[in-house]
Protein backbone atom coordinates (compact mmCIF):
# COMPACT_ATOMS: atom_id res chain seq x y z
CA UNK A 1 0.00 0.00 0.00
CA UNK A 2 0.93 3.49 -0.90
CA UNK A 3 2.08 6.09 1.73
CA UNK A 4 2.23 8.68 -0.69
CA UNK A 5 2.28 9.34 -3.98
CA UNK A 6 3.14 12.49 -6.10
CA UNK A 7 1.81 13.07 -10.30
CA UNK A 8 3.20 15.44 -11.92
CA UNK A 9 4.38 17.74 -9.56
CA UNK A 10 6.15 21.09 -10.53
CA UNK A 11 7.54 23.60 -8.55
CA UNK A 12 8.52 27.12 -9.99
CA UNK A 13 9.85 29.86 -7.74
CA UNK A 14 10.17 33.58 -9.34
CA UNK A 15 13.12 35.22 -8.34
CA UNK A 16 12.16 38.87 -9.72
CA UNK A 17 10.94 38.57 -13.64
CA UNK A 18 12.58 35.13 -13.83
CA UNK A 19 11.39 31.89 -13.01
CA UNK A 20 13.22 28.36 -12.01
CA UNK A 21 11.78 25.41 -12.27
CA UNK A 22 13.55 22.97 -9.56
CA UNK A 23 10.94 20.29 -9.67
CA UNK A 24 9.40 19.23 -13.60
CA UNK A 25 6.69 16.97 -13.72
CA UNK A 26 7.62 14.21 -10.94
CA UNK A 27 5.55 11.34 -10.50
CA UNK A 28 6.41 8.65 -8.02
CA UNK A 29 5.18 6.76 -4.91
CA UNK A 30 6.66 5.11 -1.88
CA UNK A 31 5.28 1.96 -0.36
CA UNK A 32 4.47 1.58 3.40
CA UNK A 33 7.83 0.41 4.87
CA UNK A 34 9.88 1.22 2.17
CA UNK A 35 13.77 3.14 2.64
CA UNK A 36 14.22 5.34 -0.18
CA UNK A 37 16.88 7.26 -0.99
CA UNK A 38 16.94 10.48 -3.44
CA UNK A 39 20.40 11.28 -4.93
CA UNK A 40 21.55 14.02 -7.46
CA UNK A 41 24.10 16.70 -8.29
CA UNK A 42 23.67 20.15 -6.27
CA UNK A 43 20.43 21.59 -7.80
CA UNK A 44 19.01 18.68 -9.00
CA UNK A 45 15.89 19.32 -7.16
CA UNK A 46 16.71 17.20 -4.26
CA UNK A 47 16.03 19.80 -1.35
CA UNK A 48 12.77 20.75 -3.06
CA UNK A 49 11.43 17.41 -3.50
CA UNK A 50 11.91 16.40 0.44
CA UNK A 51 10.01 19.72 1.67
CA UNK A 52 7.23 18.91 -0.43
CA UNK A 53 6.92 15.60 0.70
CA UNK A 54 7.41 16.64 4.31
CA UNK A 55 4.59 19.52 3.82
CA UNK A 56 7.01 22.09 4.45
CA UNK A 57 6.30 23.76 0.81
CA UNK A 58 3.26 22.81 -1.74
CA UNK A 59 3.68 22.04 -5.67
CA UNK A 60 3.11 24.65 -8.17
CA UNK A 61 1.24 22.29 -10.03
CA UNK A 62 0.57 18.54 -9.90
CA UNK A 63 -0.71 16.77 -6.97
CA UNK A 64 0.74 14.59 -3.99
CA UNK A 65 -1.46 12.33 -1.81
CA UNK A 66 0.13 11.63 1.35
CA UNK A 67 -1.76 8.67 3.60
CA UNK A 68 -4.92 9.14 1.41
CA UNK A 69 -4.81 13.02 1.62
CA UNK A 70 -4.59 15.76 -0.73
CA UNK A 71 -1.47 17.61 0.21
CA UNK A 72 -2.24 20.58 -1.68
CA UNK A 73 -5.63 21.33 -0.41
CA UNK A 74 -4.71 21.56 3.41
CA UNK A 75 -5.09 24.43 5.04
CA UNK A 76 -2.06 25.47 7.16
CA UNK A 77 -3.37 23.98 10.50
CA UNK A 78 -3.84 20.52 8.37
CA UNK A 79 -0.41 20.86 7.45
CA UNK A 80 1.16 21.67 10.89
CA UNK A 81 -0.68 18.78 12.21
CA UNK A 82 0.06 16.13 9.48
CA UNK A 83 4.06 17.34 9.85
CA UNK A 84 3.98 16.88 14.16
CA UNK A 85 2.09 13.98 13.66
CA UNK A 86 2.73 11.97 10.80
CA UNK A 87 6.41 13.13 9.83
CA UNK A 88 9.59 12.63 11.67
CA UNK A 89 12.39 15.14 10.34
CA UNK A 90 16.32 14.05 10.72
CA UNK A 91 19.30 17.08 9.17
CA UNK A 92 22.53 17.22 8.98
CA UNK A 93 23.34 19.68 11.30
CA UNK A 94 21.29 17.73 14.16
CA UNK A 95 19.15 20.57 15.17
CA UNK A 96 19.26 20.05 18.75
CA UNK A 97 18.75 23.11 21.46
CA UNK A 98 22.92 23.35 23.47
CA UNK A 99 20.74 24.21 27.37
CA UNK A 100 18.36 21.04 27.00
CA UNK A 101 19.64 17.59 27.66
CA UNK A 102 19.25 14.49 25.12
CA UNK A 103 15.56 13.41 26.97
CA UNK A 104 14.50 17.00 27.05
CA UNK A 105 15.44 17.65 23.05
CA UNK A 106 13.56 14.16 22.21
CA UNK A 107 10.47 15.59 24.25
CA UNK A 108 9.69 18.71 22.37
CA UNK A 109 7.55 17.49 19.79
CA UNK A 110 5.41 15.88 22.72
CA UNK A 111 4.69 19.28 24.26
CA UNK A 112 3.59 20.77 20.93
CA UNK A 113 1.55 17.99 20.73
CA UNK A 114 0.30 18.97 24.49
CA UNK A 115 1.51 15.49 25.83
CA UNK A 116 1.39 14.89 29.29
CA UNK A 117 4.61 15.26 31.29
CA UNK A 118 4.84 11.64 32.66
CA UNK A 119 3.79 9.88 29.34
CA UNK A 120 6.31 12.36 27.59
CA UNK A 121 9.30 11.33 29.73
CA UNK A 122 8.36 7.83 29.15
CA UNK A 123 8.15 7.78 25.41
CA UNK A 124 11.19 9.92 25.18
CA UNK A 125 13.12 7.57 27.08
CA UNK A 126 12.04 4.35 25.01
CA UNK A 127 12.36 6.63 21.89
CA UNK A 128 16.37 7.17 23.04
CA UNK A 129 16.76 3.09 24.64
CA UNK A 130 15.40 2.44 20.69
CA UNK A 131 18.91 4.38 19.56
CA UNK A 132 21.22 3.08 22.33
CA UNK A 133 21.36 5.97 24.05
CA UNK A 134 19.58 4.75 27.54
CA UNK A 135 22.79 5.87 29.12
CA UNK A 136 22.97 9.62 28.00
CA UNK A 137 19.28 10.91 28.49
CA UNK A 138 21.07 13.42 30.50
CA UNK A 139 23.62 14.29 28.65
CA UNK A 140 24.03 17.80 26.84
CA UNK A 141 24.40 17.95 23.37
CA UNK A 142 28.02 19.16 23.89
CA UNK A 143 28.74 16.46 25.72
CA UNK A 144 27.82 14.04 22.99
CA UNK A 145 29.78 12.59 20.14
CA UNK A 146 28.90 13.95 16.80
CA UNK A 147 27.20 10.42 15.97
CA UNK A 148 25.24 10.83 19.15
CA UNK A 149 24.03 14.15 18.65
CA UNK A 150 22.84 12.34 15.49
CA UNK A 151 20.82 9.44 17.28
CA UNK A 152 19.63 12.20 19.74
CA UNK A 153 17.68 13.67 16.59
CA UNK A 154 16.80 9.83 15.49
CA UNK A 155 14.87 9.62 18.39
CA UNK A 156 13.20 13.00 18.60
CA UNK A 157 11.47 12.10 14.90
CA UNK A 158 10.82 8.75 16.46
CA UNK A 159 8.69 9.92 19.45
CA UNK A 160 5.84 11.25 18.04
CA UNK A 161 5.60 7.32 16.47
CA UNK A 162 5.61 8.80 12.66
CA UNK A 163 4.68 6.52 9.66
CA UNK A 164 7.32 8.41 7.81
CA UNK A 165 10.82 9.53 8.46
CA UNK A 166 12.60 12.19 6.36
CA UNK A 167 16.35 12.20 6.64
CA UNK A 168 18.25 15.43 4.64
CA UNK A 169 22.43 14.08 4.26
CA UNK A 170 21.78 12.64 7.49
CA UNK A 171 25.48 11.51 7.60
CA UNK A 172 26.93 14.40 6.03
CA UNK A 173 28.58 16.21 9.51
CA UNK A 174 29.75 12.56 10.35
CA UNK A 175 32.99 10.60 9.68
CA UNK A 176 32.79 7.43 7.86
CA UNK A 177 32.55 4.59 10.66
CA UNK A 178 30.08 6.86 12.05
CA UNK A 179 27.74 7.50 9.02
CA UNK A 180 27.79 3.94 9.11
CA UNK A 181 26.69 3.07 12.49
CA UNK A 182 23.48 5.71 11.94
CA UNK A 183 22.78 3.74 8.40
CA UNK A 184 22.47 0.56 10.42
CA UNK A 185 20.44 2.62 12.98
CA UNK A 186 18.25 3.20 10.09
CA UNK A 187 18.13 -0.14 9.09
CA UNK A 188 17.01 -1.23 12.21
CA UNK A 189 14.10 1.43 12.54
CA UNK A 190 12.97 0.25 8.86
CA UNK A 191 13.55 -3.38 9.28
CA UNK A 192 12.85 -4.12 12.75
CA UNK A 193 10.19 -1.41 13.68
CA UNK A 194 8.65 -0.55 9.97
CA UNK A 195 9.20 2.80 9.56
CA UNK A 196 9.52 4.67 6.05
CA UNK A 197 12.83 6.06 5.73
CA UNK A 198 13.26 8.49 2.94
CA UNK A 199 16.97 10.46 2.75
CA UNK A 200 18.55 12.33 0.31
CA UNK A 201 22.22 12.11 0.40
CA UNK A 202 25.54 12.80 -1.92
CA UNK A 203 26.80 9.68 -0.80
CA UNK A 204 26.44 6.29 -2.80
CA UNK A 205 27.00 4.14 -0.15
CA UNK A 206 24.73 5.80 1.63
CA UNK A 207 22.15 5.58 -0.39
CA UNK A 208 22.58 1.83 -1.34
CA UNK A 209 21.39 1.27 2.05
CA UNK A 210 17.65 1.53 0.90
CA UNK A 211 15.61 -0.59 -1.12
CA UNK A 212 15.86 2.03 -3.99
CA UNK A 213 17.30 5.41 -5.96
CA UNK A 214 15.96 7.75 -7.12
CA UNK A 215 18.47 9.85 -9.29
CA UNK A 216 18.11 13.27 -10.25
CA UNK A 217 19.15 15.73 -12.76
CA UNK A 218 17.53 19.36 -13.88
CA UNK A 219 14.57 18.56 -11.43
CA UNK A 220 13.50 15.10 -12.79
CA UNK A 221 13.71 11.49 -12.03
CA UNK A 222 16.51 9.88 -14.69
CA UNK A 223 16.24 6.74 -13.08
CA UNK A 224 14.46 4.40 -10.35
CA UNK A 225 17.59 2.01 -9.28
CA UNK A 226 16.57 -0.76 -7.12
CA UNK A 227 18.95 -2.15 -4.48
């Protein structure tokens, strides 16, 4: 079954009398408990296709059903509720606030969400024993490795229990054993606990760790590689 599904979606932005296309006419969909990954050169549309599908920005034309909704008729409540509640976001740059240890970073979706505080301590600490961070719940982000700064922000999108996560170069501020530890992380959270994983990444071996490419150029799919 579908989780989402985009036809022929365009996005044009105007910058002053001109206008660039960065998305022309894509049409794909991603199955419930897929891993995905999106590669392509720098302005290939890669950016642009991940905040659509994470309802951060809306096609110009085309349409993308996400869970058996519309996208592109919500309102901007609809929105803000389908991204706390359905979408789990993971960057590069971790995100995470320096004066709030890891439990307390992991918990902020929950009090959007107007979560209780005992059930939000609870599911933040399963959401970091789920990443192998049990041990460091108390830990500032300063005091944490790069790579678990990284699983910090794994579990945050993982608390809210999202059928979809979106991960932008998630290994990109990480060395090489490292990137590889969070892959397997991934692995585990697709495999094990059947979340959809969607990243975009420059990295090949990166992106080999998902059932399937999708590669990029001038704002279209080239290609659908499966792994």
């Amino acid at each position: 079954m579908s989780i989402l599904q985009l036809n022929n979606v365009s996005k044009i932005y105007k910058l002053g009398d001109m206008e660039v296309k960065a998305l022309n006419d894509v049409s794909f969909s991603v199955e419930e408990n897929d891993y995905t990954s999106i590669m392509g050169p720098s302005g290939s549309g890669k950016s642009t296709l991940l905040n659509i599908i994470g309802c951060l920005d809306l096609p110009t034309s085309g349409s993308y059903i996400l869970d058996g909704k519309q996208v592109e008729k919500m309102n901007d409540y609809e929105l803000s509720l389908t991204r706390s509640t359905m979408i789990g976001f993971v960057f590069q740059s971790f995100h995470l606030l320096p004066t709030m240890n890891a439990i307390a970073n992991v918990e902020l979706p929950l009090i959007y969400q107007g979560i209780p505080s005992k059930l939000r301590k609870e599911r933040s600490t399963e959401a970091l024993e789920k990443v192998g961070l049990s041990d460091r719940i108390h830990h500032l982000p300063t005091q944490l490795s790069g790579g678990q700064q990284q699983r910090v922000a794994i579990a945050r999108a993982l608390v809210t229990n999202p059928k979809l996560i979106l991960a932008d170069e998630p290994t990109g501020a990480l060395d090489s054993h490292t990137g590889e530890s969070i892959m397997e992380l991934f692995q585990y959270l697709n495999r094990d606990l059947n979340v959809t994983i969607i990243q975009v990444t420059h990295d090949l071996k990166v992106a080999q760790y998902g059932q399937k490419i999708l590669h990029m150029v001038d704002g279209q799919i080239e290609k659908i590689e499966s792994m």
